[in-house]
C-alpha atoms as a PDB file:
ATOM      1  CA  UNK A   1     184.787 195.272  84.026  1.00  0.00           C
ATOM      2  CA  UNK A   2     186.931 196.880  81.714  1.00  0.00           C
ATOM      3  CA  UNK A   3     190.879 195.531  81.938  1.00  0.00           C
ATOM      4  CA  UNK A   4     193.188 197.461  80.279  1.00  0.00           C
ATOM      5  CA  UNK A   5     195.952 195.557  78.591  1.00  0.00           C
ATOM      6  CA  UNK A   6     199.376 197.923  78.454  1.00  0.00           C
ATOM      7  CA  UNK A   7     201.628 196.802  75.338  1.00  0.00           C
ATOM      8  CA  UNK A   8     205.513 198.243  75.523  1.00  0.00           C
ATOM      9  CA  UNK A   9     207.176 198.279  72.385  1.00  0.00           C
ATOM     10  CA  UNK A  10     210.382 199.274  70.549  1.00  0.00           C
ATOM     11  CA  UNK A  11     210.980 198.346  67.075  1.00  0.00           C
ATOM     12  CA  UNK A  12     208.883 195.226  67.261  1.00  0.00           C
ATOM     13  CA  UNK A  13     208.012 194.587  63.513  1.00  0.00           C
ATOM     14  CA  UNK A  14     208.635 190.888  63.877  1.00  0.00           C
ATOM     15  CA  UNK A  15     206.406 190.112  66.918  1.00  0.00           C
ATOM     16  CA  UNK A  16     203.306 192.914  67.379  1.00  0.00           C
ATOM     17  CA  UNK A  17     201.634 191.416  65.435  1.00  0.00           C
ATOM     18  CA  UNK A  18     200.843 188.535  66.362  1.00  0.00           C
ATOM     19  CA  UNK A  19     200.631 190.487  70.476  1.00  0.00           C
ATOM     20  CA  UNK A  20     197.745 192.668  68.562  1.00  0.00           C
ATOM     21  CA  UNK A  21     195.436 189.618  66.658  1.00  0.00           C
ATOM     22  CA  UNK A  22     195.627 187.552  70.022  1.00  0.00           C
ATOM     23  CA  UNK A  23     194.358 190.968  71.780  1.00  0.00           C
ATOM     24  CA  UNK A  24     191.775 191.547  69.442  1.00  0.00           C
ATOM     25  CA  UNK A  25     190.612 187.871  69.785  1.00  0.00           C
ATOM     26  CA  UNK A  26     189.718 187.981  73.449  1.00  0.00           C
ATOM     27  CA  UNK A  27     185.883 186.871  73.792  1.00  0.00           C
ATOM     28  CA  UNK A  28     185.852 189.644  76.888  1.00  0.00           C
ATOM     29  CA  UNK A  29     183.895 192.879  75.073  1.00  0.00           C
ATOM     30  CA  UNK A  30     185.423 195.140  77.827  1.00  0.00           C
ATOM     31  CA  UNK A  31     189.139 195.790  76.797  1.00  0.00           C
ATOM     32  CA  UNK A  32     191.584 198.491  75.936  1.00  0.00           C
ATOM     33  CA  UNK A  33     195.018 197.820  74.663  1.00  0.00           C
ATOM     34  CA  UNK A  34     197.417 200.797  75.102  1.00  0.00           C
ATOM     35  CA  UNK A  35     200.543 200.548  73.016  1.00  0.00           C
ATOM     36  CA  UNK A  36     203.324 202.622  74.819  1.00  0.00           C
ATOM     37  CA  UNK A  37     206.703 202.400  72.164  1.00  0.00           C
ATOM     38  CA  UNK A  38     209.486 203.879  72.632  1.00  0.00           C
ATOM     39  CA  UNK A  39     209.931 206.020  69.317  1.00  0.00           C
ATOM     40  CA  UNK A  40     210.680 202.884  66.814  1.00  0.00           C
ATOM     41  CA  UNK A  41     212.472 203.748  63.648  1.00  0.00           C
ATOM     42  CA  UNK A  42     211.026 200.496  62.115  1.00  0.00           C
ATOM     43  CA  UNK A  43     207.901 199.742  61.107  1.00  0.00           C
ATOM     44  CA  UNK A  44     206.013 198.603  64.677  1.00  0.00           C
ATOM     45  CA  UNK A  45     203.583 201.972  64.598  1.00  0.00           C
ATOM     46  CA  UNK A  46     202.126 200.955  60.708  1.00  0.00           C
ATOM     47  CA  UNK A  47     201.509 197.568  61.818  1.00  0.00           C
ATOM     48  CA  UNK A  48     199.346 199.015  64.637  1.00  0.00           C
ATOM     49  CA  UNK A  49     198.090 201.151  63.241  1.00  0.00           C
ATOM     50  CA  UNK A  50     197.045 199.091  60.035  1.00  0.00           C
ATOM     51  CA  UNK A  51     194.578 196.985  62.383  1.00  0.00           C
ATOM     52  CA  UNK A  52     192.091 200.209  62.425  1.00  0.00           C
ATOM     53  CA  UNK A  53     191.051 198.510  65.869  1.00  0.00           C
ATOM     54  CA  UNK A  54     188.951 201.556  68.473  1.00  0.00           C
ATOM     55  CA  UNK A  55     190.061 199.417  70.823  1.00  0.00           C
ATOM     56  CA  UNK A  56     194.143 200.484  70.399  1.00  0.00           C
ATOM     57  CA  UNK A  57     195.257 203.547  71.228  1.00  0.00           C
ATOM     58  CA  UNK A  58     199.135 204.637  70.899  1.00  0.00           C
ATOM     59  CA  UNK A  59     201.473 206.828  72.532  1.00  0.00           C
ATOM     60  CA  UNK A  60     205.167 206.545  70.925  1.00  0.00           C
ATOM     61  CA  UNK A  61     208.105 208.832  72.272  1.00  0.00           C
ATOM     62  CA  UNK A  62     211.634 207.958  73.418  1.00  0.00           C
ATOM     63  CA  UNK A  63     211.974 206.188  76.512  1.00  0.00           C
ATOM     64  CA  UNK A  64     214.531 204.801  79.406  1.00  0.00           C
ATOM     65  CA  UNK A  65     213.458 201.087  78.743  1.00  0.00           C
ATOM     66  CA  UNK A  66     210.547 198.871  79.289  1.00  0.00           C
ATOM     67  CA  UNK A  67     210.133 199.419  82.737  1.00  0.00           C
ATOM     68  CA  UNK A  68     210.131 202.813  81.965  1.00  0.00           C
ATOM     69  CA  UNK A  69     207.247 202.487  78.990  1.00  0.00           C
ATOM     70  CA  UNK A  70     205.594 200.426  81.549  1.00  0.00           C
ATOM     71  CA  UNK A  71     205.058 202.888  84.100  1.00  0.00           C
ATOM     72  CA  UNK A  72     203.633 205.510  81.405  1.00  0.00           C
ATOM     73  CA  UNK A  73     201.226 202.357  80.731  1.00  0.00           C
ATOM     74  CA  UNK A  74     200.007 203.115  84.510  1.00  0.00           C
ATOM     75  CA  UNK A  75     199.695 206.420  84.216  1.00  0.00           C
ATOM     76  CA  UNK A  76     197.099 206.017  81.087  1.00  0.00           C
ATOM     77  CA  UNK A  77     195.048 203.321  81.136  1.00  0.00           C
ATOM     78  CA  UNK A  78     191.337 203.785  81.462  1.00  0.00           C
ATOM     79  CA  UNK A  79     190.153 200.451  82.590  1.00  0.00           C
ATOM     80  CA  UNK A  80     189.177 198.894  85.704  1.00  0.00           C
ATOM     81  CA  UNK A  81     191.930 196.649  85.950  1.00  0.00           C
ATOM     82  CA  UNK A  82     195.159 196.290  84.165  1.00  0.00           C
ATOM     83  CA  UNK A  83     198.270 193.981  83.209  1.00  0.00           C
ATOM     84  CA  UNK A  84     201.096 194.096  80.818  1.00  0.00           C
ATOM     85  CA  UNK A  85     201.346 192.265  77.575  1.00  0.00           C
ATOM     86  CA  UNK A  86     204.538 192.925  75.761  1.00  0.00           C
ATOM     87  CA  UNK A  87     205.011 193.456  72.052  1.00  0.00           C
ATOM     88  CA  UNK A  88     206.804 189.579  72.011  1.00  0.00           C
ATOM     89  CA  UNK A  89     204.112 187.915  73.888  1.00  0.00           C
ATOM     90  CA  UNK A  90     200.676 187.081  73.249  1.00  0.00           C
ATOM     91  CA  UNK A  91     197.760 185.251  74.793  1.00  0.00           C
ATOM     92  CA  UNK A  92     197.124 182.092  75.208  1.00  0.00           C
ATOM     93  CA  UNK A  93     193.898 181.750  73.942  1.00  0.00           C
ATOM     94  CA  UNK A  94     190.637 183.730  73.448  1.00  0.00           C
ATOM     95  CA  UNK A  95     189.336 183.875  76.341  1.00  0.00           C
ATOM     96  CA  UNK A  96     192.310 184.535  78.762  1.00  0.00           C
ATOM     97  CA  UNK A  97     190.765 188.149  79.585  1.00  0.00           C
ATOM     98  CA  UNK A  98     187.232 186.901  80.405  1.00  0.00           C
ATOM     99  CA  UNK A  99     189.215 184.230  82.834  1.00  0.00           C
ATOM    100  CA  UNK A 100     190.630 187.368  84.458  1.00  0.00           C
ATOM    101  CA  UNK A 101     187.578 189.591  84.681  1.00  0.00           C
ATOM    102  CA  UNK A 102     186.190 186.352  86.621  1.00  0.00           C
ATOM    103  CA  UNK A 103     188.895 186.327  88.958  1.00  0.00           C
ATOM    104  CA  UNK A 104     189.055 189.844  89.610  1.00  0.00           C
ATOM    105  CA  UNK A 105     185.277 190.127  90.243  1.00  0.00           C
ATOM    106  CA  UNK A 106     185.935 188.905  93.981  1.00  0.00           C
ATOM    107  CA  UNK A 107     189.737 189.809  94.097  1.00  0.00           C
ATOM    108  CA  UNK A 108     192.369 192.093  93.777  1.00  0.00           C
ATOM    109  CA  UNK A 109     194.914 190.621  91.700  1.00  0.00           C
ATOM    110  CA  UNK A 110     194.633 187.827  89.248  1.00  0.00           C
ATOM    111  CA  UNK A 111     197.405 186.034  87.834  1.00  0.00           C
ATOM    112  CA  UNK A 112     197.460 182.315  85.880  1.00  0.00           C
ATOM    113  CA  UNK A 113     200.367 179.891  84.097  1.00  0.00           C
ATOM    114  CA  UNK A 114     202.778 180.707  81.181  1.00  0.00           C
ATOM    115  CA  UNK A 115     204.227 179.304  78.797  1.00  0.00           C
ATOM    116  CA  UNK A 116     207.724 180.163  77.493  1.00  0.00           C
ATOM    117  CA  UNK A 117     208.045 179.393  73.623  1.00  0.00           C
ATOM    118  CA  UNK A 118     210.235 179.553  70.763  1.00  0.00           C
ATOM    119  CA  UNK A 119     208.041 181.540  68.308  1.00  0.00           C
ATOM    120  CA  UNK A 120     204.381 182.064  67.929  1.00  0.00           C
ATOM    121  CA  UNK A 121     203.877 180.238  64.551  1.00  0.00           C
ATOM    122  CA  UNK A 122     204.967 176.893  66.437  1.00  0.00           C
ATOM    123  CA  UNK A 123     204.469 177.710  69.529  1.00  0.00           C
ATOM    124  CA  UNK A 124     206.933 174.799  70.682  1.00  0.00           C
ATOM    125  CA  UNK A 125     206.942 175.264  74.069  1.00  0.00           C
ATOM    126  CA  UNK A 126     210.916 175.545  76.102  1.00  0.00           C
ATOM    127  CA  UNK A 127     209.439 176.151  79.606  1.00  0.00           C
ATOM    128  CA  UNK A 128     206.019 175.925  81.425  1.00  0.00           C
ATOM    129  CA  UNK A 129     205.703 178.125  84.301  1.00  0.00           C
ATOM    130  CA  UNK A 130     202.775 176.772  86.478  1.00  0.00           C
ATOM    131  CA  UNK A 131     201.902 179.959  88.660  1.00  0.00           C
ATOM    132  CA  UNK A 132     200.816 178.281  91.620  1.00  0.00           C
ATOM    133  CA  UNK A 133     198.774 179.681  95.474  1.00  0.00           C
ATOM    134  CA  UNK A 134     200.660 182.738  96.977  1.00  0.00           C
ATOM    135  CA  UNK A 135     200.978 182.320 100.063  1.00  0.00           C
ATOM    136  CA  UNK A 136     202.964 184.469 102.659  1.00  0.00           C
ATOM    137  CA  UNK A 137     206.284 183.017 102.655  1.00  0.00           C
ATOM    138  CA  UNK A 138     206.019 181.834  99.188  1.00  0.00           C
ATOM    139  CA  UNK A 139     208.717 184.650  98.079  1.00  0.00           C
ATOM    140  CA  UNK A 140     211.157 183.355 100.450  1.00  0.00           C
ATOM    141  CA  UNK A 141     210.634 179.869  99.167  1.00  0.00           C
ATOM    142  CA  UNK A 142     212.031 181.386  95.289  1.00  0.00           C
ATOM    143  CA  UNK A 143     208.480 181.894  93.735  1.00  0.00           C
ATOM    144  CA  UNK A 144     206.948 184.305  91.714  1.00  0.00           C
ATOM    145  CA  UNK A 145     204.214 184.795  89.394  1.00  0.00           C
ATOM    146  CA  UNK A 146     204.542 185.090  85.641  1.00  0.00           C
ATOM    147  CA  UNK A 147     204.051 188.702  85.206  1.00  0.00           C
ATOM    148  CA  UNK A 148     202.457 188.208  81.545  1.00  0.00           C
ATOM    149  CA  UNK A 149     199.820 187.120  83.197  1.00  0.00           C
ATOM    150  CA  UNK A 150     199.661 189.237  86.676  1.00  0.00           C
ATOM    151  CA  UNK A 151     196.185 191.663  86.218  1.00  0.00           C
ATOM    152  CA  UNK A 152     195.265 193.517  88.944  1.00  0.00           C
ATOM    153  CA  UNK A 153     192.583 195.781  89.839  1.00  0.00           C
ATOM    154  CA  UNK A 154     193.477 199.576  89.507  1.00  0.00           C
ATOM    155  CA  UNK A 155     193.342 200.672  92.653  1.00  0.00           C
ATOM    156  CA  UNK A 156     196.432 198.197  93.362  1.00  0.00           C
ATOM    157  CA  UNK A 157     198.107 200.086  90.563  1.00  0.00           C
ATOM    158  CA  UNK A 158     197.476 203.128  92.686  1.00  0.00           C
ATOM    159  CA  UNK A 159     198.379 201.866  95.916  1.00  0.00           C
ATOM    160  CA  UNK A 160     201.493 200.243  94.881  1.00  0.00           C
ATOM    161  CA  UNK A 161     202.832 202.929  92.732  1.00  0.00           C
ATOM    162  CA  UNK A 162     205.470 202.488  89.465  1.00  0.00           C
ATOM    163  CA  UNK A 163     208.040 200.041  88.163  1.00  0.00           C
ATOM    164  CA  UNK A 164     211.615 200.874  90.329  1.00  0.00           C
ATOM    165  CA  UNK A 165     213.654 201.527  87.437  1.00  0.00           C
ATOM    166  CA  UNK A 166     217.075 200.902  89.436  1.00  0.00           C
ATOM    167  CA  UNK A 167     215.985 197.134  88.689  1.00  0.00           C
ATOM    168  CA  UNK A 168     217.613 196.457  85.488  1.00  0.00           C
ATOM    169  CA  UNK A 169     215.586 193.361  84.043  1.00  0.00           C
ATOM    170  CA  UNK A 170     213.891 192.429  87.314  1.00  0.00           C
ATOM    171  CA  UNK A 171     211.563 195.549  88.013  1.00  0.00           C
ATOM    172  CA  UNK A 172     208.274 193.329  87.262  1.00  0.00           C
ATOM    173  CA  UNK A 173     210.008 190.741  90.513  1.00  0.00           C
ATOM    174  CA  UNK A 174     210.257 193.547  93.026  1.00  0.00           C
ATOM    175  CA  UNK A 175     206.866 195.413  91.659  1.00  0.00           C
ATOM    176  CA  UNK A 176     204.733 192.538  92.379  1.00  0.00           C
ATOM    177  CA  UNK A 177     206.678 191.217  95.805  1.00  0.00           C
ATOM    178  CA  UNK A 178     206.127 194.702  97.356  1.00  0.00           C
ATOM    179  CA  UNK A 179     202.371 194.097  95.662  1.00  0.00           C
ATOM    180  CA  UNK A 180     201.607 190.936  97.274  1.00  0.00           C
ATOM    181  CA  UNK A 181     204.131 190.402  99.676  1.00  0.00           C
ATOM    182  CA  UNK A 182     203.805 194.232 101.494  1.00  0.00           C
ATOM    183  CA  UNK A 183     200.039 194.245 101.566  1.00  0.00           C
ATOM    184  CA  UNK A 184     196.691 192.329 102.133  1.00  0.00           C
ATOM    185  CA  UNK A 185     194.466 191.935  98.388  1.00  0.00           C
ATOM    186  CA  UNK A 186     192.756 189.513  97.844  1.00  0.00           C
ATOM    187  CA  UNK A 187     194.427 187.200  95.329  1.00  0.00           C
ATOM    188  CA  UNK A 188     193.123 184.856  93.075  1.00  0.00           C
ATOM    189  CA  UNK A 189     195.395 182.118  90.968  1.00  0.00           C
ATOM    190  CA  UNK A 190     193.989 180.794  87.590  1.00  0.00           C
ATOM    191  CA  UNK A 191     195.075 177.083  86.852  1.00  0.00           C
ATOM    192  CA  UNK A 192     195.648 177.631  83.699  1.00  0.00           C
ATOM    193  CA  UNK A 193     197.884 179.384  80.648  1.00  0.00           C
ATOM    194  CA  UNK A 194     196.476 182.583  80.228  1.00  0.00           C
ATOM    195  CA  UNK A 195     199.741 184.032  78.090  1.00  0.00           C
ATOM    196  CA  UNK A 196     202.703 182.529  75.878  1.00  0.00           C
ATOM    197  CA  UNK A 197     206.048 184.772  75.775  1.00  0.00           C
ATOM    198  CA  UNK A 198     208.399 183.942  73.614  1.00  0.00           C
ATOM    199  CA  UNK A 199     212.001 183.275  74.450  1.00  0.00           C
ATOM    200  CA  UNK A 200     214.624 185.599  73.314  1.00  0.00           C
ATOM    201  CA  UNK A 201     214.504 188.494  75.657  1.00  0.00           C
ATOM    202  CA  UNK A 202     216.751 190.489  77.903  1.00  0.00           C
ATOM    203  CA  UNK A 203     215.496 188.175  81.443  1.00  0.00           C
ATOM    204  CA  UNK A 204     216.014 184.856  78.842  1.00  0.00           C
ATOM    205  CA  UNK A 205     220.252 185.385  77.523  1.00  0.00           C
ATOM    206  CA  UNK A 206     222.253 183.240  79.432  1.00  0.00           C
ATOM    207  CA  UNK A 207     223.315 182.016  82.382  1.00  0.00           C
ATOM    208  CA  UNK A 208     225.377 185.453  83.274  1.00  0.00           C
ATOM    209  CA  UNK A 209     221.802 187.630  83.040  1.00  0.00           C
ATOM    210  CA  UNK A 210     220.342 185.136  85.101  1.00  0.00           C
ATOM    211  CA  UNK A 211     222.809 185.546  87.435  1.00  0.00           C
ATOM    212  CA  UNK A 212     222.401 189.133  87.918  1.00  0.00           C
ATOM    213  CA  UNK A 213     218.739 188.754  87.772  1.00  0.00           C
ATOM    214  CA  UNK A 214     218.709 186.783  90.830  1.00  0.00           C
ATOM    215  CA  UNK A 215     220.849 189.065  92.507  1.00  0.00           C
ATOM    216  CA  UNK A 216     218.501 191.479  91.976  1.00  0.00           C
ATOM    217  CA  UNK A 217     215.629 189.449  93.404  1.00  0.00           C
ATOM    218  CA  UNK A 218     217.705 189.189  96.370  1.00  0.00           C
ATOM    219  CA  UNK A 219     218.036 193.442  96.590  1.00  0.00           C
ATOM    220  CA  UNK A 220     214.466 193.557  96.525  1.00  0.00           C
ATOM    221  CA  UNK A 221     214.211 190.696  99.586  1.00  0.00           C
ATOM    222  CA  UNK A 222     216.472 192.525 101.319  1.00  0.00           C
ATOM    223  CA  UNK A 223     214.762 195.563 101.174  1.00  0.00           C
ATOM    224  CA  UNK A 224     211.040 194.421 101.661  1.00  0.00           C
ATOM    225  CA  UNK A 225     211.335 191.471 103.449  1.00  0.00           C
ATOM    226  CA  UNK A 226     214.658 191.809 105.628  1.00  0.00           C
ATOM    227  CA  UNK A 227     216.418 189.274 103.806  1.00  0.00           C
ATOM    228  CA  UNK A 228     220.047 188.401 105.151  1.00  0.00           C
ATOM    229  CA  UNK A 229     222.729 188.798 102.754  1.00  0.00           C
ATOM    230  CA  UNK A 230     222.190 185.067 101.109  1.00  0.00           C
ATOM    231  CA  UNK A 231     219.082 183.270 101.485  1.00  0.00           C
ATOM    232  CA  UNK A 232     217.125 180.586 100.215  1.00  0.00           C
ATOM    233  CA  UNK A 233     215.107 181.741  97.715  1.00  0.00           C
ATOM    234  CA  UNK A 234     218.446 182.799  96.226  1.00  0.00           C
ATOM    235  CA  UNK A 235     218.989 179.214  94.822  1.00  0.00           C
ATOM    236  CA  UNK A 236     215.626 177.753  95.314  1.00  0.00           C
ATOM    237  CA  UNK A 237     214.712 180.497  92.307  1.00  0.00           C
ATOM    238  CA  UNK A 238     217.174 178.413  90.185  1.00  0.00           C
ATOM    239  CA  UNK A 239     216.060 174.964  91.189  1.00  0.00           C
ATOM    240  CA  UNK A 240     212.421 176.452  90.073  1.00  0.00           C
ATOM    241  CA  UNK A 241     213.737 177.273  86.567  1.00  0.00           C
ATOM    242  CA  UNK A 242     215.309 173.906  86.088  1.00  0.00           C
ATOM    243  CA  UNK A 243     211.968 172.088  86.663  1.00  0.00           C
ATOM    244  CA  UNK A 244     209.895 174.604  84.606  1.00  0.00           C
ATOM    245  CA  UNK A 245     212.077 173.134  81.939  1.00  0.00           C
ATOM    246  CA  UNK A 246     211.521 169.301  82.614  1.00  0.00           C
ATOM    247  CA  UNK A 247     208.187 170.211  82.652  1.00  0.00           C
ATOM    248  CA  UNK A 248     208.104 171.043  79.355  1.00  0.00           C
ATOM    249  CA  UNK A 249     209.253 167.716  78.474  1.00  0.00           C
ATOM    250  CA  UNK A 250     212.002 168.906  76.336  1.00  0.00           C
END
């Protein structure tokens, strides 16, 4: 099984690198990685393109956002499956792909535990994110899975179409509720950390992001799942995020 590994970027000097080397040490021979930037004026497309890797292939133009790079990702990849690794995040390990070709031999989508850290030389972990079973309500209960580490087979892709860029910073939320929530694939969750993102992003400034971020969640509930106009899952995604952070230990 080949798994394509989509990689949006925008003047990402400081991080790619380290999102690349983790790529290229996957133990899983099958793999593309398909960096979609968005026309960076720094020097993200020499670091790429200094690994010399057959494996990488680039497409760089302007772009509306990551959401937007993403679903160019969907409409290039070559693989069998595919997930997104952004140019700040990297996997865990070397052999987080070959986990996921496992999975998705006898499922649909894949998907595993995250961790949330500072930087990739320390790798001090801030939050752990244990993925945990989908089940059917398990959206209205304020769950998700990581998305770093959400793979799925391409005929999902197909079948659940592109990133809704009215979502501002929670497109990846509403993409993989109408994905698991709105139809019946066979889904398989991985016990363990398959990908570390580092902290610093858009969905990770402040409470006031946060805030809108949720509200977001709860547009998307309301429109797939007939959500009223407050619900649970509207603080129970909060409570979640507090004891991703105990678990940490920090």
């Amino acid at each position: 099984m080949k798994i394509s590994v989509v990689t949006a970027s925008y003047n990402s000097q400081a991080t790619i690198g380290f999102t690349i080397e983790s790529f290229l040490e996957q133990d899983h021979p099958e793999k593309e990685m398909l960096v979609v930037d968005g026309a960076s004026n720094d020097a993200t497309l020499k670091i790429v393109e200094s690994f010399g890797s057959d494996a990488i292939r680039v497409f760089s133009e302007k772009d509306s956002g990551v959401y937007d790079a993403m679903n160019k990702g969907f409409h290039l990849f070559e693989g069998d499956a595919v997930g997104f690794l952004n140019s700040d995040d990297t996997f865990h390990d070397s052999r987080a792909l070959s986990d996921i070709a496992a999975a998705l031999q006898d499922s649909d989508i894949a998907y595993g535990d995250l961790h949330m850290v500072t930087d990739h030389r320390s790798k001090r972990v801030v939050r752990s994110w244990r993925g945990g079973a989908f089940k059917r309500n398990s959206f209205q209960l304020g769950w998700v899975p990581p998305h770093p580490t959400f793979y799925m087979r391409k005929e999902v892709a197909q079948k659940v179409g592109d990133y809704d860029l009215s979502y501002i910073t929670t497109a990846d939320y509403d993409y993989m509720l109408r994905a698991l929530a709105l139809n019946d694939f066979r889904v398989h969750y991985i016990p363990r950390v398959i990908a570390d993102f580092q902290m610093g992003g858009i969905s990770t400034q402040g409470w006031r992001v946060t805030l809108r971020g949720n509200l977001e969640c709860l547009r998307s509930r309301r429109e797939h799942l007939n959500a009223p106009v407050i619900d649970a899952a509207f603080f129970l995604r909060f409570i979640r995020r507090i004891s991703q952070i105990r678990a940490s230990g920090l």
